[in-house]
N, C-alpha and C. Protein backbone atom coordinates (compact mmCIF):
# COMPACT_ATOMS: atom_id res chain seq x y z
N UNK A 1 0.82 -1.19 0.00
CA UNK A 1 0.00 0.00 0.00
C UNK A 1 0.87 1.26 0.00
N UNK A 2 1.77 1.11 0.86
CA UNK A 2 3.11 2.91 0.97
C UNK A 2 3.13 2.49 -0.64
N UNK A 3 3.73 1.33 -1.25
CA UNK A 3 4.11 1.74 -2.06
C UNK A 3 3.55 2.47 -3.43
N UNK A 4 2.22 1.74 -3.32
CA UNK A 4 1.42 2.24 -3.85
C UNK A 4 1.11 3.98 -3.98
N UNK A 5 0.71 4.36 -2.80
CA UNK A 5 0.88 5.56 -2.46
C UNK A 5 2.06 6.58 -3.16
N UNK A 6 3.38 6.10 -2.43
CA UNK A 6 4.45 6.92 -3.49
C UNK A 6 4.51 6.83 -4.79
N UNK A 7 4.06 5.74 -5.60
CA UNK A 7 4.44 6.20 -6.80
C UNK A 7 3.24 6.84 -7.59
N UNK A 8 1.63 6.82 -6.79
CA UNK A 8 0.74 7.73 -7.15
C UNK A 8 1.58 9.24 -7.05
N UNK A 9 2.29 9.45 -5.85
CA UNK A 9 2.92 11.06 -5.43
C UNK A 9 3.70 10.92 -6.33
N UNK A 10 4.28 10.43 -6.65
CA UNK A 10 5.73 10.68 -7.63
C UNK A 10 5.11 10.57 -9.01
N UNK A 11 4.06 10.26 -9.81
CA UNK A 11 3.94 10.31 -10.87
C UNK A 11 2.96 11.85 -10.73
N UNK A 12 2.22 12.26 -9.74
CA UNK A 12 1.58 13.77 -10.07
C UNK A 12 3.13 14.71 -9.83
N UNK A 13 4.34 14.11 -8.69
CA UNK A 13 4.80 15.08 -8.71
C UNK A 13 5.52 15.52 -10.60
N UNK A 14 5.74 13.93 -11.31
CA UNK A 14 6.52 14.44 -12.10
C UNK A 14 5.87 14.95 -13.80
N UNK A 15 4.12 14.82 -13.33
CA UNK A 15 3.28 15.38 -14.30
C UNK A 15 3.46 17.00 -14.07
N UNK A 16 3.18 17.06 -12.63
CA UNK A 16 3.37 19.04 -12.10
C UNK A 16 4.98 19.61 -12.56
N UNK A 17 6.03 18.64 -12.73
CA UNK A 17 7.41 19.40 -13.50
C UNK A 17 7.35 19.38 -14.94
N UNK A 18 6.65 18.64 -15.79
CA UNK A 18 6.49 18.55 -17.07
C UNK A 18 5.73 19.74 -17.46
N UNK A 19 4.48 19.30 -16.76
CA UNK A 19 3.37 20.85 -16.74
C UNK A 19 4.68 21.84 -16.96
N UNK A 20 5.37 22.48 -16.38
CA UNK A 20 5.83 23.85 -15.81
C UNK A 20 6.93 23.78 -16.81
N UNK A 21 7.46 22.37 -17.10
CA UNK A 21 8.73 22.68 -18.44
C UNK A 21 7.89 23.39 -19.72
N UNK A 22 6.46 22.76 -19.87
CA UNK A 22 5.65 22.54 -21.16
C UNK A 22 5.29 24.54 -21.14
N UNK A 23 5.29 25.31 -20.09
CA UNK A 23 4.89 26.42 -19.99
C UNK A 23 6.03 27.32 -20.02
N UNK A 24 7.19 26.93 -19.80
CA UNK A 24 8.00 27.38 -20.33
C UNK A 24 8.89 27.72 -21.52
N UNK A 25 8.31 26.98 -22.51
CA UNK A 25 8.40 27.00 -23.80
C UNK A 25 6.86 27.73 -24.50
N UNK A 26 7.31 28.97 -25.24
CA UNK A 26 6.29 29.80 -25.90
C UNK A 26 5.98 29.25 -27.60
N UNK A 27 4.78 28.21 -27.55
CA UNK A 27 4.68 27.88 -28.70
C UNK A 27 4.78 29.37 -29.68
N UNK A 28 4.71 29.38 -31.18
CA UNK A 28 4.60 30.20 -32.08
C UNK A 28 3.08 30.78 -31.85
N UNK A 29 2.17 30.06 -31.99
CA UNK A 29 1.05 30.57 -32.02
C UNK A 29 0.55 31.28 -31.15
N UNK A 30 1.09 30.80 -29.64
CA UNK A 30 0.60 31.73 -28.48
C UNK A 30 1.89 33.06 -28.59
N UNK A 31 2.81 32.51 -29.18
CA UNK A 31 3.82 34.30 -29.58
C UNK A 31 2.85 35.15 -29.93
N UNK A 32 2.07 34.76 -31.13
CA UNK A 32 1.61 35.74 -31.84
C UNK A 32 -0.12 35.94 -31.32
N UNK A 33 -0.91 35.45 -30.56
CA UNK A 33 -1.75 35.60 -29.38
C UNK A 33 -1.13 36.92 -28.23
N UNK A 34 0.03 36.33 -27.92
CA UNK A 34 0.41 37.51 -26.63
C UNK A 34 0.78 38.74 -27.60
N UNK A 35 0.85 38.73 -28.45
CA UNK A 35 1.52 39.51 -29.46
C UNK A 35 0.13 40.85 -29.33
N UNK A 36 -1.12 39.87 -30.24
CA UNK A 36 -2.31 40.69 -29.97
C UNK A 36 -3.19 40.95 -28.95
N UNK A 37 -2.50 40.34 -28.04
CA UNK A 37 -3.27 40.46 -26.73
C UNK A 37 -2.27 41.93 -26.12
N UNK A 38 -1.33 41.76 -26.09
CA UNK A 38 -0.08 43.23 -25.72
C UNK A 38 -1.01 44.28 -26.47
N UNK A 39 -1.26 44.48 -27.72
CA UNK A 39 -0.96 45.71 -28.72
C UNK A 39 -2.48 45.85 -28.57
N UNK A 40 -3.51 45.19 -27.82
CA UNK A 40 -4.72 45.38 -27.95
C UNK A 40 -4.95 46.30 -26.24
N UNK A 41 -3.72 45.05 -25.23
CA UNK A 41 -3.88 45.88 -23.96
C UNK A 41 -3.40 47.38 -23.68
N UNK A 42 -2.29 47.42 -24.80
CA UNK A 42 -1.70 48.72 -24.74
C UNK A 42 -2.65 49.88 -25.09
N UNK A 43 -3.27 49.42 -26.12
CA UNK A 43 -3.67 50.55 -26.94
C UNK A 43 -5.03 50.70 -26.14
N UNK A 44 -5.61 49.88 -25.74
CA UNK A 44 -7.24 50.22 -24.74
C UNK A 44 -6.61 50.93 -23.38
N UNK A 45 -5.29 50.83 -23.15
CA UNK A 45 -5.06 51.51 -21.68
C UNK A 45 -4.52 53.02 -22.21
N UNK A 46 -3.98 52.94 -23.04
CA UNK A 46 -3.65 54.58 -23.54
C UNK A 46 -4.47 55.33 -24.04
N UNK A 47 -5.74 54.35 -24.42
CA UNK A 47 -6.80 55.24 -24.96
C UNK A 47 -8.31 55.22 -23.72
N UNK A 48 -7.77 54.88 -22.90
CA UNK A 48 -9.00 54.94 -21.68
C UNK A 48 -10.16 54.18 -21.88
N UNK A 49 -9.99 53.08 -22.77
CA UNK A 49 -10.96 52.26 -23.74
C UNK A 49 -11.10 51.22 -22.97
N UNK A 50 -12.74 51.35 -21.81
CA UNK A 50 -12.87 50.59 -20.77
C UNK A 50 -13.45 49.16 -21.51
N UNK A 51 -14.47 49.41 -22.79
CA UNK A 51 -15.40 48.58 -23.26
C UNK A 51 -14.18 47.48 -23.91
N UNK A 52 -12.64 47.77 -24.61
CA UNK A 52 -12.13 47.16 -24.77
C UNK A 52 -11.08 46.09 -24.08
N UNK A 53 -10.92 46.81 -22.70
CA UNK A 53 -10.25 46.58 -21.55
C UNK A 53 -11.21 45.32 -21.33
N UNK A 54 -12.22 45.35 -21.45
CA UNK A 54 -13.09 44.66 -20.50
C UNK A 54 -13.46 43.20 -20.85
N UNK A 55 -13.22 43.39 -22.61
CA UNK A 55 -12.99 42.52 -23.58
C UNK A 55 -11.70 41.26 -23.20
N UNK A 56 -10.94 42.46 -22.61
CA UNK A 56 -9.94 41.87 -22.20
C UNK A 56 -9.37 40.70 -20.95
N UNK A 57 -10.62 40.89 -20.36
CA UNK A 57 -10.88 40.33 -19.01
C UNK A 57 -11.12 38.74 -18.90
N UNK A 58 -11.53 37.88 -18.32
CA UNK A 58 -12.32 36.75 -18.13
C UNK A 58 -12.97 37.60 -16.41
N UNK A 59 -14.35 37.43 -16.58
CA UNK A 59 -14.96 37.91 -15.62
C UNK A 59 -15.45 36.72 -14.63
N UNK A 60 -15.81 36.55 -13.21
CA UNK A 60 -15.30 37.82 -12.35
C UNK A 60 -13.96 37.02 -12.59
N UNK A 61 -12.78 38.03 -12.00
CA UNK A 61 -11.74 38.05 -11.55
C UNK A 61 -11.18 38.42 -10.29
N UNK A 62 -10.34 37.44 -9.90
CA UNK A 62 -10.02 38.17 -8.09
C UNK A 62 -8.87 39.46 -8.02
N UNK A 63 -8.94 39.94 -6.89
CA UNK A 63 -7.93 41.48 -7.07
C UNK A 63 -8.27 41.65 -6.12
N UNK A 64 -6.65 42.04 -5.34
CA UNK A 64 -6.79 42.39 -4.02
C UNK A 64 -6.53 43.61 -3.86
N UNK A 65 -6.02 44.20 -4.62
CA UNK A 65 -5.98 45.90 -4.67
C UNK A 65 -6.84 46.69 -5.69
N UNK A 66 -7.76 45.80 -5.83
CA UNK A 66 -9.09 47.09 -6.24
C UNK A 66 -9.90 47.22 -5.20
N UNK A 67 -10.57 49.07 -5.52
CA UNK A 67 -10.99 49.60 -5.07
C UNK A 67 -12.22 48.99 -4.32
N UNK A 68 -11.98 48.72 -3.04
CA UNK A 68 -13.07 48.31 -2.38
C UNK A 68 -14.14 49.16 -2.28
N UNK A 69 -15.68 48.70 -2.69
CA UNK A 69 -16.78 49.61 -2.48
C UNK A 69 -17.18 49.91 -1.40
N UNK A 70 -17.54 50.98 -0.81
CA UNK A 70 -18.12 50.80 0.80
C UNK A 70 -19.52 50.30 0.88
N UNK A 71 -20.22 50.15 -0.47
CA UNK A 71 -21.72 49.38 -0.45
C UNK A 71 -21.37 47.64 -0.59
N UNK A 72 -20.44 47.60 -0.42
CA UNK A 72 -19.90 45.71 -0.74
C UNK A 72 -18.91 45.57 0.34
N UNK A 73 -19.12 45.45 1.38
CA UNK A 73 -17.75 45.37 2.66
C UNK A 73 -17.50 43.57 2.15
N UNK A 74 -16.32 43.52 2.20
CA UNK A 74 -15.78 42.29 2.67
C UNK A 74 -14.96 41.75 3.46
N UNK A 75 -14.80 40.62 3.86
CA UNK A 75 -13.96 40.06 5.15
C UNK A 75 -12.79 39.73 4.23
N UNK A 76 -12.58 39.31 3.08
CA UNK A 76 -11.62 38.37 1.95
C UNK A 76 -10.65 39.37 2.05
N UNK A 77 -9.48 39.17 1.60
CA UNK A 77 -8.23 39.76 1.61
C UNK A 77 -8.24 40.42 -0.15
N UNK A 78 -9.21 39.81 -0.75
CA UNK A 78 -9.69 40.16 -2.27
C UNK A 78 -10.94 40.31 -2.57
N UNK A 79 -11.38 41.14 -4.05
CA UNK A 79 -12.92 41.04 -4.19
C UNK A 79 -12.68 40.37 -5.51
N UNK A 80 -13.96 39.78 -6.10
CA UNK A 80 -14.17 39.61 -7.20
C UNK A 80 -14.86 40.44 -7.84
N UNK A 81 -14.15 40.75 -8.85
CA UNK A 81 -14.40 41.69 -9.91
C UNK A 81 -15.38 41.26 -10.67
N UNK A 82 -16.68 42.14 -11.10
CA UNK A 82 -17.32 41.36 -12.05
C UNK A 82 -17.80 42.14 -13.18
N UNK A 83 -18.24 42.03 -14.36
CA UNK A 83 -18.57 42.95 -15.10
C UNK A 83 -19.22 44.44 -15.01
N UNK A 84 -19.70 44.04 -13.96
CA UNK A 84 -20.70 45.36 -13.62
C UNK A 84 -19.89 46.15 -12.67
N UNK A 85 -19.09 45.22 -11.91
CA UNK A 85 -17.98 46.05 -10.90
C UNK A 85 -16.82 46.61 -11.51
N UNK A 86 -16.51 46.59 -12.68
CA UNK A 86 -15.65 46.39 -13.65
C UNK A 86 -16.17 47.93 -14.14
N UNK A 87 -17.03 47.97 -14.62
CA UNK A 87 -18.00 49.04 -15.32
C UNK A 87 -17.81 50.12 -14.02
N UNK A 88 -18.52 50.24 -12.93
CA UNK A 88 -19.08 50.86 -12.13
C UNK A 88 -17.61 51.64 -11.26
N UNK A 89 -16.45 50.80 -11.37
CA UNK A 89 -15.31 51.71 -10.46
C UNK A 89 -14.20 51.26 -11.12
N UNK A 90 -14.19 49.39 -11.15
CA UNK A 90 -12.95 48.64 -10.63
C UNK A 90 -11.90 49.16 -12.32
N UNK A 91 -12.51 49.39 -13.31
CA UNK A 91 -11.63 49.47 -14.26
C UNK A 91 -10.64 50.35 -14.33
N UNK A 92 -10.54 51.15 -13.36
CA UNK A 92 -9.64 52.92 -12.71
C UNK A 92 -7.92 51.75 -12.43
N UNK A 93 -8.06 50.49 -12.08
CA UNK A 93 -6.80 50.10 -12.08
C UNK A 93 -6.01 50.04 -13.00
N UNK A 94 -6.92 50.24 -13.91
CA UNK A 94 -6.11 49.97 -15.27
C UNK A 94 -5.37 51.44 -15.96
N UNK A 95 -5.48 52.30 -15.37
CA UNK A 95 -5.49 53.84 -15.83
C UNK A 95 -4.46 54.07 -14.46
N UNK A 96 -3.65 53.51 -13.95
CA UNK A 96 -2.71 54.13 -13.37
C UNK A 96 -1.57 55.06 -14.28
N UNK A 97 -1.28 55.96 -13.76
CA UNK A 97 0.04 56.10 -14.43
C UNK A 97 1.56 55.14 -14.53
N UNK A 98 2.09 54.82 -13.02
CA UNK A 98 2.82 53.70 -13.47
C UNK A 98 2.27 52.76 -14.46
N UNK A 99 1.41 51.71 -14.24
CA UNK A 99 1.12 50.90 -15.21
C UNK A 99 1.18 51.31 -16.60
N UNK A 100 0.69 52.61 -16.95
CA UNK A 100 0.48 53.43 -18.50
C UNK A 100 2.21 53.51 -19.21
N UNK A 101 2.76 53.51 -17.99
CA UNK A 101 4.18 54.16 -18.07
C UNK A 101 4.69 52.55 -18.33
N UNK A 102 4.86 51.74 -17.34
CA UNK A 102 5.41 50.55 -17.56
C UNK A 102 4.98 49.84 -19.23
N UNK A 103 3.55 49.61 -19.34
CA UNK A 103 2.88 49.51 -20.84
C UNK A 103 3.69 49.76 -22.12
N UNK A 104 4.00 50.90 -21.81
CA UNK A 104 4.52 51.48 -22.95
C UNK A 104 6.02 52.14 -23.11
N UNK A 105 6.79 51.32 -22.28
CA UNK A 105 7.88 50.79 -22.81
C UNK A 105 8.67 49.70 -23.50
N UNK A 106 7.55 48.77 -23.68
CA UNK A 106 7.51 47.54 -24.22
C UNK A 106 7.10 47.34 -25.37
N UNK A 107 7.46 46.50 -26.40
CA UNK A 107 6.86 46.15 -27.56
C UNK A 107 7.33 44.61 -27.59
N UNK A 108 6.14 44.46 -28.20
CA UNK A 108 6.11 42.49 -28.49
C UNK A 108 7.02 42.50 -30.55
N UNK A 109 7.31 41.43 -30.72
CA UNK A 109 7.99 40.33 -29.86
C UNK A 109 8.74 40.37 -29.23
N UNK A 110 9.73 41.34 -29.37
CA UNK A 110 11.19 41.56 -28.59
C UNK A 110 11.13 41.56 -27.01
N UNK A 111 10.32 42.08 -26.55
CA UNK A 111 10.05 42.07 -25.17
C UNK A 111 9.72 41.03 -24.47
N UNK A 112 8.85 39.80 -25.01
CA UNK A 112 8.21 38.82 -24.60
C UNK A 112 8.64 38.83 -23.68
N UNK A 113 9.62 38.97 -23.11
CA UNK A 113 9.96 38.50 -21.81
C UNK A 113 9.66 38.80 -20.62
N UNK A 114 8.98 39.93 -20.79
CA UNK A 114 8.08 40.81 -19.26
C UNK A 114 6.99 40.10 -19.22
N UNK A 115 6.68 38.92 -19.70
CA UNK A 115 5.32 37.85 -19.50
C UNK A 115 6.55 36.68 -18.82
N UNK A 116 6.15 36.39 -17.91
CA UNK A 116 6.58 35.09 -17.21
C UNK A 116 5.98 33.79 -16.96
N UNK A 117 6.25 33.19 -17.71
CA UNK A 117 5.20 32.03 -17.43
C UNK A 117 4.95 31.15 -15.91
N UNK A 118 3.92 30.75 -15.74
CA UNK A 118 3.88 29.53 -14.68
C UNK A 118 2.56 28.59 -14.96
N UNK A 119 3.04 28.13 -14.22
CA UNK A 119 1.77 26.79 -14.38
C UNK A 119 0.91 27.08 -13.27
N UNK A 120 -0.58 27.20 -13.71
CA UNK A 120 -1.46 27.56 -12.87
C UNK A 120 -1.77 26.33 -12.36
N UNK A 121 -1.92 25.68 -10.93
CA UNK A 121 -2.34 24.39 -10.37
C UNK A 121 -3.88 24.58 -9.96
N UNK A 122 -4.64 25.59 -10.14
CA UNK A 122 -5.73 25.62 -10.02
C UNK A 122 -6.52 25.54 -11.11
N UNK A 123 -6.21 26.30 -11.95
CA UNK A 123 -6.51 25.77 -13.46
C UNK A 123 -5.86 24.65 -13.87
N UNK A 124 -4.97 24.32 -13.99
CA UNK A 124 -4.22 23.44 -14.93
C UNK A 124 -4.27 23.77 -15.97
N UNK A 125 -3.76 25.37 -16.28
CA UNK A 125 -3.40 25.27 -17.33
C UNK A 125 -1.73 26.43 -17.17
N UNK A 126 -0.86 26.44 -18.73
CA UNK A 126 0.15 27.38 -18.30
C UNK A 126 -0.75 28.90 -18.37
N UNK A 127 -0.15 29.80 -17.83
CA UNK A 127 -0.52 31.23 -17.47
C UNK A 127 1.04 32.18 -17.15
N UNK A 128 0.71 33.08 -17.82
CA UNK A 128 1.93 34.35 -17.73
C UNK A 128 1.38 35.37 -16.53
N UNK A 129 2.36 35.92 -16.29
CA UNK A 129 1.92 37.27 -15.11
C UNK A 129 3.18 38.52 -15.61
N UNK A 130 2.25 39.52 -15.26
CA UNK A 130 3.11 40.90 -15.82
C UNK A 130 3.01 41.99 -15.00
N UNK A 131 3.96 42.59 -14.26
CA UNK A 131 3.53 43.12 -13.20
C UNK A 131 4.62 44.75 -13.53
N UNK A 132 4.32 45.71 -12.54
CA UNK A 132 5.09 46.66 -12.42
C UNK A 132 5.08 47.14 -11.21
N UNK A 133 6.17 47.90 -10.70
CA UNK A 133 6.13 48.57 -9.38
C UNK A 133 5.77 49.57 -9.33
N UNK A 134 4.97 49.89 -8.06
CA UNK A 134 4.21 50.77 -7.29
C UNK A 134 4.74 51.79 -6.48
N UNK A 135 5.43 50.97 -6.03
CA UNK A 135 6.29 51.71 -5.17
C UNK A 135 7.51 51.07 -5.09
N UNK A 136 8.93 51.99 -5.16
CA UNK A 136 9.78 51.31 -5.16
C UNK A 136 10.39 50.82 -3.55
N UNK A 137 11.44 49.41 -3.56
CA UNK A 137 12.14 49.60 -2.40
C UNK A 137 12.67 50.74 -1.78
N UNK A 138 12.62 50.81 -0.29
CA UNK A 138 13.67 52.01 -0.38
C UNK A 138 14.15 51.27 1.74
N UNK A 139 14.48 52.44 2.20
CA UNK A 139 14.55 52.18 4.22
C UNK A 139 13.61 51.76 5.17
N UNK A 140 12.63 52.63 4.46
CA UNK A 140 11.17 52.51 5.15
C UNK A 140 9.95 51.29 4.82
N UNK A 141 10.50 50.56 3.76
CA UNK A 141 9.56 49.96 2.98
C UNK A 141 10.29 49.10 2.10
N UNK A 142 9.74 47.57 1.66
CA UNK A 142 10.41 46.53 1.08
C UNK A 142 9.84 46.77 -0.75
N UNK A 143 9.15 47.75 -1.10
CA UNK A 143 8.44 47.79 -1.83
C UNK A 143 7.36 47.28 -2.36
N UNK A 144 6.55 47.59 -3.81
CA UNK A 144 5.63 47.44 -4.05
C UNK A 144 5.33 46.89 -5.50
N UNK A 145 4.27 45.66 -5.38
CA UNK A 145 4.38 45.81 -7.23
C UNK A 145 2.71 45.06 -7.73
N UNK A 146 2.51 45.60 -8.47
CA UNK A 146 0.78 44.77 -8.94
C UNK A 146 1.14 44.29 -9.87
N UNK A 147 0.50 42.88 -10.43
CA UNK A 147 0.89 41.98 -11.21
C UNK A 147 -1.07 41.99 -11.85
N UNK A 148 -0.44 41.49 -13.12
CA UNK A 148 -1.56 40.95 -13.63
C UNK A 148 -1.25 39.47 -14.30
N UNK A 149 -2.03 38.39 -14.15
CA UNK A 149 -2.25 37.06 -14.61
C UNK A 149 -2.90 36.62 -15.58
N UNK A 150 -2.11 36.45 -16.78
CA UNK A 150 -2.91 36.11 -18.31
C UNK A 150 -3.07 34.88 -18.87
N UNK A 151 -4.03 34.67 -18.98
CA UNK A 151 -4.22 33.04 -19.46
C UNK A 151 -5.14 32.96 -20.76
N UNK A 152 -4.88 31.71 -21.59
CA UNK A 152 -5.18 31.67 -23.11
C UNK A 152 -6.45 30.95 -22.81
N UNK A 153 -8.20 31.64 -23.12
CA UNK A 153 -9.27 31.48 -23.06
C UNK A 153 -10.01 31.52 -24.53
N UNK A 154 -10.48 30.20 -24.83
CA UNK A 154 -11.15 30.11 -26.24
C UNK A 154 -10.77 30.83 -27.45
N UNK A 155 -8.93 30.57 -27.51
CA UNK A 155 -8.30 30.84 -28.05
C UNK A 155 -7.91 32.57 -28.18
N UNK A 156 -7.63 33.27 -27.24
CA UNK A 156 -7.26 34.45 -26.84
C UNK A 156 -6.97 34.43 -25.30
N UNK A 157 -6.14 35.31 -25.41
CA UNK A 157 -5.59 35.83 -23.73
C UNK A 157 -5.97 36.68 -23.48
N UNK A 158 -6.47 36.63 -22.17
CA UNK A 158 -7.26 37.18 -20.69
C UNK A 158 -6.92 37.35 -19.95
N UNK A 159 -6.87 38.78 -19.01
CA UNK A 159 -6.91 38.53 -17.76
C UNK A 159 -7.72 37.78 -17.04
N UNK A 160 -6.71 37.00 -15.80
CA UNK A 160 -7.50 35.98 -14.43
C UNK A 160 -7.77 37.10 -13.68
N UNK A 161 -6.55 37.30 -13.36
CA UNK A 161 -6.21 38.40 -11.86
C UNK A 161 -5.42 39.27 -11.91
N UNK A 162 -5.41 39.85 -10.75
CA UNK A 162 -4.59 40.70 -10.09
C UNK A 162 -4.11 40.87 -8.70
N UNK A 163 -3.28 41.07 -8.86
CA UNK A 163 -3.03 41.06 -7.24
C UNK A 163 -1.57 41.45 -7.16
N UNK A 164 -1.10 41.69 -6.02
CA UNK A 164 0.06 42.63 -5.07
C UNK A 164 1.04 42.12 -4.60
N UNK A 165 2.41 41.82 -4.40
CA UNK A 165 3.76 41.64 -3.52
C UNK A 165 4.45 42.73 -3.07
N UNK A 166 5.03 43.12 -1.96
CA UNK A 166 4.86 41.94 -1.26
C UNK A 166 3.60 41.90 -0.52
């Protein structure tokens, strides 16, 4: 029976390292997906283009640094974002200036590399994250940075989430 047991653990553990090799390699096709998913996110955040932003989304989404409503209190350390919450405040994250600033120093393909891949274990599927700082390190403070989490949905990429380190 142990033995049984370990080699059930040892064959998910060595499906979960394959997973994460397999996401580390950027097929061609999802190049050119993140490609239009970049030049579509860029251009809806420089142009304040919420209806396209939103396009951009998979709804709800969790986020722990959006704007909490005071008509929606929660206990969660995050809210879920949902279309209408999306509409009504939450899309103002997207209109930071850092973020606008970080955005648009980048161009795909050459850049690809400010997408980091990982393997989502809740999905099971691979997923990139792209983040910028908020605040930088400094004496007083370890710094700050919001990330966003993109994953390939019925053949286009979406934001999951968002969320904060440290």
């Amino acid at each position: 029976m142990t033995r049984y047991i370990f080699s059930i653990t040892g064959l998910f553990a060595c499906l979960n390292l394959f997973s994460q090799q397999m996401c580390d390699s950027v097929s061609q096709t999802n190049k050119v997906l993140l490609q239009n998913f970049w030049a579509e996110f860029k251009n809806a955040i420089n142009n304040k283009d919420t209806a396209k932003l939103s396009s951009l989304c998979r709804f709800p989404f969790n986020c722990d640094y959006c704007i909490l409503d005071t008509t929606h209190p929660s206990h969660k350390p995050f809210i879920k974002v949902t279309k209408t919450s999306f509409y009504k405040s939450q899309y103002k994250i997207f209109f930071a200036e850092k973020l606008i600033k970080e955005v648009n120093k980048y161009d795909f393909p050459k850049d690809i590399f400010i997408l980091k891949p990982y393997y989502n274990t809740y999905d099971k599927k691979c997923s990139y994250s792209f983040g910028y700082p908020v605040l930088e390190e400094n004496e007083q403070h370890p710094g700050l940075g919001h990330y966003f989490d993109i994953q390939k949905i019925n053949g286009k990429f979406k934001i999951i989430s968002s969320w904060t380190i440290p």
